[in-house]
Protein backbone atom coordinates (compact mmCIF):
# COMPACT_ATOMS: atom_id res chain seq x y z
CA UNK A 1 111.31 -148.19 71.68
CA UNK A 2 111.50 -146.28 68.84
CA UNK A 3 113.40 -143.13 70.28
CA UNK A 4 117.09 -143.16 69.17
CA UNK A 5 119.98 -143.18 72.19
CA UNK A 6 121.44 -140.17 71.45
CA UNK A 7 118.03 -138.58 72.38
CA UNK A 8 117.28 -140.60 75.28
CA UNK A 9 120.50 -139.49 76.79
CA UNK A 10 120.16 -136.05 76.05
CA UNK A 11 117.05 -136.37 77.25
CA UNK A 12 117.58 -137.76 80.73
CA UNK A 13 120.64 -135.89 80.95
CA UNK A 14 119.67 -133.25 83.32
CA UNK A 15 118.47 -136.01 85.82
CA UNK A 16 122.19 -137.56 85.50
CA UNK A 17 124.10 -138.54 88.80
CA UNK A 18 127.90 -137.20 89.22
CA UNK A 19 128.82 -141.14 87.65
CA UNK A 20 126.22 -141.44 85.21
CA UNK A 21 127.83 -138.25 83.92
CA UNK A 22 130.77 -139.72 83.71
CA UNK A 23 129.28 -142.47 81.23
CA UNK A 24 127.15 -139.87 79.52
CA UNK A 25 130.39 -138.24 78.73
CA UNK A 26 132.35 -141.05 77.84
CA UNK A 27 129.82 -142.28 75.82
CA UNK A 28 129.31 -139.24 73.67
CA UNK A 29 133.19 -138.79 72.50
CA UNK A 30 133.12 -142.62 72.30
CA UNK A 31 129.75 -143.98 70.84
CA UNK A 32 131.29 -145.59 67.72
CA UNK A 33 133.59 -147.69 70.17
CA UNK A 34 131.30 -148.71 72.96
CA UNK A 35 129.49 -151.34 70.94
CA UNK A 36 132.03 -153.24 70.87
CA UNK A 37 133.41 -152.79 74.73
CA UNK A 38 131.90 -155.28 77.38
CA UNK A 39 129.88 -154.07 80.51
CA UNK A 40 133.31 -154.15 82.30
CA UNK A 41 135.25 -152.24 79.90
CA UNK A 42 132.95 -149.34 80.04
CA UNK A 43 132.89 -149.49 84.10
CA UNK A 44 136.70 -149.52 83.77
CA UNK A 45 137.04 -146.86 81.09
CA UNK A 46 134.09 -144.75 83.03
CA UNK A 47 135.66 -145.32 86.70
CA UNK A 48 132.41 -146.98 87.67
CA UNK A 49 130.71 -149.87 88.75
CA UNK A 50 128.79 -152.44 86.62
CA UNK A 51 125.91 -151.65 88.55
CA UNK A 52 126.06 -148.09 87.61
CA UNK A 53 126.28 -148.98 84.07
CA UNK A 54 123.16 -150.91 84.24
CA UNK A 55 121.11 -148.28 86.06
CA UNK A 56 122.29 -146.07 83.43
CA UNK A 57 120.66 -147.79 81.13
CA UNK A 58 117.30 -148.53 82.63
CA UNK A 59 117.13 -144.72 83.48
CA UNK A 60 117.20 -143.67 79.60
CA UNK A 61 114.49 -147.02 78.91
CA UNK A 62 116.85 -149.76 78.24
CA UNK A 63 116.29 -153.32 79.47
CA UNK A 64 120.31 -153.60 80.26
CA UNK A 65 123.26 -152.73 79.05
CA UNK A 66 123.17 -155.17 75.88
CA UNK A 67 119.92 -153.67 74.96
CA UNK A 68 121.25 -150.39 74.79
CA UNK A 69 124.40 -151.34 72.64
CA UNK A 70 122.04 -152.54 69.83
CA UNK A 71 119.72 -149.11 69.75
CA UNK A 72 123.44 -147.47 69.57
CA UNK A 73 124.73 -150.64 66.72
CA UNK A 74 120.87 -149.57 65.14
CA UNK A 75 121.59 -146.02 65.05
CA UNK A 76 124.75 -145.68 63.55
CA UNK A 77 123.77 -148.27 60.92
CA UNK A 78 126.99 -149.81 60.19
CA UNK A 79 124.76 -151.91 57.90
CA UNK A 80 123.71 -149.44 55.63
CA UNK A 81 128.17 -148.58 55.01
CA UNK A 82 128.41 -152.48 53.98
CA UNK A 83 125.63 -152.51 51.48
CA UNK A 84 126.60 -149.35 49.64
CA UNK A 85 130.25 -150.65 49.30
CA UNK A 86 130.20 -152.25 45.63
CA UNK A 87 133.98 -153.48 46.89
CA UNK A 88 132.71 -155.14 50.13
CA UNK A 89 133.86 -158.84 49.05
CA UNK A 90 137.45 -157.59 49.24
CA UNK A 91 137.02 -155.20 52.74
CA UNK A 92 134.99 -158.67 54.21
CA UNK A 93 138.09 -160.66 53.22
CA UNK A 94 140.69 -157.96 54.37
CA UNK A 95 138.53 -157.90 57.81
CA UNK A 96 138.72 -161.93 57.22
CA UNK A 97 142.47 -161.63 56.93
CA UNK A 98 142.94 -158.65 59.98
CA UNK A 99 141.21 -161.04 62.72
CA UNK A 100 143.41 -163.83 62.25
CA UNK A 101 146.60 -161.77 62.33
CA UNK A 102 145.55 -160.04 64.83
CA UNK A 103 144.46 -163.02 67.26
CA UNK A 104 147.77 -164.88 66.31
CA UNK A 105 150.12 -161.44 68.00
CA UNK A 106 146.89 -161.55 70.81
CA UNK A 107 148.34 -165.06 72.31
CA UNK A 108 150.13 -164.92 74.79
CA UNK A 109 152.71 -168.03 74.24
CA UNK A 110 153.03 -168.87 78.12
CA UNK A 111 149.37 -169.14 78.43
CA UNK A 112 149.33 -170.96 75.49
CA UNK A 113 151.86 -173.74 76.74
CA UNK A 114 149.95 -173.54 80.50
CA UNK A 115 146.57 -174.26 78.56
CA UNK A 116 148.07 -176.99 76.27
CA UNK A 117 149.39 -179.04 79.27
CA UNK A 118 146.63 -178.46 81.28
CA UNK A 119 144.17 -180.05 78.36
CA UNK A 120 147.13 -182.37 78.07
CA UNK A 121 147.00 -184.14 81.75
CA UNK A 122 143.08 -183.34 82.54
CA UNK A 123 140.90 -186.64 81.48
CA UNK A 124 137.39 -184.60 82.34
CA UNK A 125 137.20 -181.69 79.95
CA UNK A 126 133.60 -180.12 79.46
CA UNK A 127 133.12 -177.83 76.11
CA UNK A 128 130.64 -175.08 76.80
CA UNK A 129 129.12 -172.40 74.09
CA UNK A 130 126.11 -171.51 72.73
CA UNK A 131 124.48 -169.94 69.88
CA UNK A 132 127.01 -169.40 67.41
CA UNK A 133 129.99 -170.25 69.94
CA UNK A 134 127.99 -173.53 70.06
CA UNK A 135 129.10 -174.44 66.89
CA UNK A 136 132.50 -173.82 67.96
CA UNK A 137 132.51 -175.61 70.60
CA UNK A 138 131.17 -178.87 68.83
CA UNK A 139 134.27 -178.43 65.93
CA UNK A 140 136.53 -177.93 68.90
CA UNK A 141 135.10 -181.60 70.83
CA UNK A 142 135.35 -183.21 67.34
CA UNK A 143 138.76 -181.84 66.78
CA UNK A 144 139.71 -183.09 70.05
CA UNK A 145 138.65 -186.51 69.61
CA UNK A 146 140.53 -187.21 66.66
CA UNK A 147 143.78 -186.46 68.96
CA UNK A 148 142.67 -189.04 71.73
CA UNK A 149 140.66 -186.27 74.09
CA UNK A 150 137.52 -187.54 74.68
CA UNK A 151 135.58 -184.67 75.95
CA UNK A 152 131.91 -183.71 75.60
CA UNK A 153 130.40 -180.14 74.47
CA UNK A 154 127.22 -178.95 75.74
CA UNK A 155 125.19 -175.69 74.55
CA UNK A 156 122.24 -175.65 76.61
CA UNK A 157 121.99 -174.03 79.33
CA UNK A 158 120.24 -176.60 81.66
CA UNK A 159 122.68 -179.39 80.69
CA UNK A 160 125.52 -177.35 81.15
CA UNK A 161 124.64 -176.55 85.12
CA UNK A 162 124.02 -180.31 85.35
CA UNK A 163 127.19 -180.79 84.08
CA UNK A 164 129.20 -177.57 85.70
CA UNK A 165 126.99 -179.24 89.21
CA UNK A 166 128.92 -182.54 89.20
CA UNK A 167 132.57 -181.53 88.68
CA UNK A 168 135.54 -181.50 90.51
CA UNK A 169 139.54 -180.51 90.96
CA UNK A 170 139.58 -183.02 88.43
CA UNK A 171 138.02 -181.00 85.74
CA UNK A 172 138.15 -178.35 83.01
CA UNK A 173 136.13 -176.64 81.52
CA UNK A 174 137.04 -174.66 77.82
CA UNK A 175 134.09 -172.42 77.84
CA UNK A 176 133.39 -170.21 74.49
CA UNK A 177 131.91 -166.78 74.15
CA UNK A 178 132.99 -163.45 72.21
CA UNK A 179 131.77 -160.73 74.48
CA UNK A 180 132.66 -162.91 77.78
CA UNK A 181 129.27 -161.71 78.68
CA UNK A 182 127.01 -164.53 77.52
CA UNK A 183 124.90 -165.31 81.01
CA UNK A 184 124.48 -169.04 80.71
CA UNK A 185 127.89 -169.35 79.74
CA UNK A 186 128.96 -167.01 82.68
CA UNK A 187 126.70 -168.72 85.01
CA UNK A 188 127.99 -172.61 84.07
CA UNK A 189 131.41 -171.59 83.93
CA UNK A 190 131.56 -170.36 87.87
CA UNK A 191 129.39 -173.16 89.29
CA UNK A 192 131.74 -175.30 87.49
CA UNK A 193 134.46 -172.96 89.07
CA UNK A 194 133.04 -172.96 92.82
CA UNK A 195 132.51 -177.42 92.47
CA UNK A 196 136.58 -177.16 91.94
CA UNK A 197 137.30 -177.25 88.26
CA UNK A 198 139.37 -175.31 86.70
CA UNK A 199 138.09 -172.95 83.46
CA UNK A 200 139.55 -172.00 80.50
CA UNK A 201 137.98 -169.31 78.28
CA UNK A 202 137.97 -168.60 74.45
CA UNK A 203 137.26 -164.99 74.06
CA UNK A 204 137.51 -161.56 72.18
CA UNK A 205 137.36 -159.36 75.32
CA UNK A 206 139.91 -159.80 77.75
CA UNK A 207 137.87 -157.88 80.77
CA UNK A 208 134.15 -159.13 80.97
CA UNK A 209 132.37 -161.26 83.23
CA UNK A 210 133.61 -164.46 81.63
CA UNK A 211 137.40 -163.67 81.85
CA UNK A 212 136.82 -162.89 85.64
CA UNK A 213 135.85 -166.72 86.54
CA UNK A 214 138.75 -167.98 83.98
CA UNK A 215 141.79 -169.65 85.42
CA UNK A 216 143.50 -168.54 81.78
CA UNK A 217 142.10 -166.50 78.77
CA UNK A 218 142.78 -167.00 74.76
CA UNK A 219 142.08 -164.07 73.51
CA UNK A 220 140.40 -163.60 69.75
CA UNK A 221 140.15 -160.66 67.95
CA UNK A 222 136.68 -161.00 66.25
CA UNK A 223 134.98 -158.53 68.42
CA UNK A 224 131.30 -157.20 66.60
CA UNK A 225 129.01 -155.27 67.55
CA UNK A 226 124.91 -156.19 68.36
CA UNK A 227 123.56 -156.75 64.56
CA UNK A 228 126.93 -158.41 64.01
CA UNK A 229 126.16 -161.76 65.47
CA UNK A 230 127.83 -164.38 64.07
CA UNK A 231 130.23 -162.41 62.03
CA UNK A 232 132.56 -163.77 60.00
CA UNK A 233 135.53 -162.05 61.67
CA UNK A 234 134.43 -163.77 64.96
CA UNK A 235 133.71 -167.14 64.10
CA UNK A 236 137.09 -167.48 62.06
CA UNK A 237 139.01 -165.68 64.79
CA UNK A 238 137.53 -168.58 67.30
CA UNK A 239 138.31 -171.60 64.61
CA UNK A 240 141.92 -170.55 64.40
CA UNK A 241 141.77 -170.76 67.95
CA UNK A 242 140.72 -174.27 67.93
CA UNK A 243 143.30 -174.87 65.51
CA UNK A 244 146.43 -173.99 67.61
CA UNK A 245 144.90 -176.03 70.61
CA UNK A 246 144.28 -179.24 69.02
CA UNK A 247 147.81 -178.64 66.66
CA UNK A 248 149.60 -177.51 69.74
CA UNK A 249 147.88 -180.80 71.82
CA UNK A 250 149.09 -182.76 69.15
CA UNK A 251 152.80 -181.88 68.82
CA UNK A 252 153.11 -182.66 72.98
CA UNK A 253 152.90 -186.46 71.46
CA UNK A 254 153.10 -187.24 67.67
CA UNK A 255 153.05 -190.82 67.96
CA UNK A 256 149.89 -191.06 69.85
CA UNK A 257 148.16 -188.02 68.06
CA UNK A 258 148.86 -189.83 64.86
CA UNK A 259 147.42 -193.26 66.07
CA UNK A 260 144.58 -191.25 67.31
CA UNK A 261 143.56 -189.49 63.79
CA UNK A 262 144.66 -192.88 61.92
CA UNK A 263 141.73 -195.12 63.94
CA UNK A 264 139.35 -191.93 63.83
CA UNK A 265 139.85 -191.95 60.11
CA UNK A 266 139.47 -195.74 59.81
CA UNK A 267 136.48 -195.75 61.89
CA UNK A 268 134.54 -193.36 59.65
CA UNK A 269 135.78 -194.56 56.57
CA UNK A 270 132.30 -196.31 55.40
CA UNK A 271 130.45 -193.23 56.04
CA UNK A 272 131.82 -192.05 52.70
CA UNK A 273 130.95 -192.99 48.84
């Protein structure tokens, strides 16, 4: 589709329902912002349902919703702003700089310490993420590990079912995802949700479909838009988040957490010229 948004809107506006009005409208004073708002953000900012949303969006051509969000992230071509900058090595490291601030005053210190004890006294913890979350998730398994948590991360979708399939009140999950809205993720985390376990999600957006199955929600500031994936503000925002977990795990018990990361170190010593 090679028609821009704006058009298609403009467009299809006369064939608008009273709600899909309401997003038309919202979406016009707002179109810089709602690339980076989940589906339920804009059904809460709009007053409608998801569903709406979605129909919305098939009625002007779009697949979905996150189809739609990358015409808009296309049109305004935030791209084109970065590569005319001949100062954007400072703004990337003062965006660098802004996401971990800003997802250090986004944590909420008694979900923090209600997480932390949780991963503390849970023996079956499950890692889910993919694409670049994946990678997140692995650094967050191997960071675990060295403090004595064996636990196991998993970024496709299939074995992540099979996994979410055969838990129980015995089990966490950590499951990792920006937008919240990743399907596979979504879909894992509340199978693993309905078989008993409880869920624990890493994410920028604190209303989506992810943060509705979570028991408790770390919140990151990376947010980015469509043609953003991957961003740099994003991933760091999610590593400092793995940070505090596995620093704050460790401080529950020194001793052991030192024992740990003294026989991990020993064990992997050879590996090395």
């Amino acid at each position: 589709m090679n028609e821009k948004p704006s058009l298609l809107m403009i467009q299809a506006s006369r064939e608008f329902t009273k709600s899909e009005v309401k997003i038309y409208d919202f979406i016009k004073e707002q179109l810089d912002r709602v690339i980076y708002l989940s589906l339920t953000e804009l059904s809460e900012k709009c007053g409608v349902g998801d569903a709406t949303i979605l129909r919305f969006c098939r009625k002007i051509g779009y697949n979905g919703y996150q189809d739609f969000k990358l015409a808009i992230a296309q049109e305004r071509s935030f791209d084109k702003e970065l590569s005319n900058d001949s100062h954007f090595t400072a703004r990337l490291l003062r965006n660098t700089q802004m996401a971990l601030e800003d997802t250090l005053n986004l944590i909420e210190e008694s979900v923090l310490t209600r997480v932390l004890n949780l991963i503390h006294q849970t023996a079956d913890i499950t890692i889910f993420g993919v694409g670049h979350s994946a990678t997140t998730a692995y650094d967050l398994q191997s960071k675990l590990m060295r403090v004595g948590k064996q636990t196991f991360a998993y970024s496709d979708a299939h074995f992540q079912l099979m996994r979410a399939s055969n838990m129980s009140s015995n089990s966490l999950v950590i499951a990792i995802s920006i937008t919240g809205s990743t399907k596979d993720i979504v879909d894992a985390s509340r199978l693993a949700k309905e078989k008993g376990a409880r869920v624990v999600a890493i994410t920028s957006y604190k209303r989506s479909p992810l943060t509705e199955v979570a028991d408790f929600v770390l919140q990151t500031s990376g947010k980015e838009n469509p043609l953003d994936g991957g961003s740099m503000e994003g991933k760091i925002s999610q590593l400092f988040m793995v940070d505090v977990i596995c620093t704050g795990l460790s401080l529950l018990d020194l001793e052991h957490a030192k024992k740990c990361k003294e026989a991990a170190s020993e064990a992997v010593t050879n590996k090395l010229y």
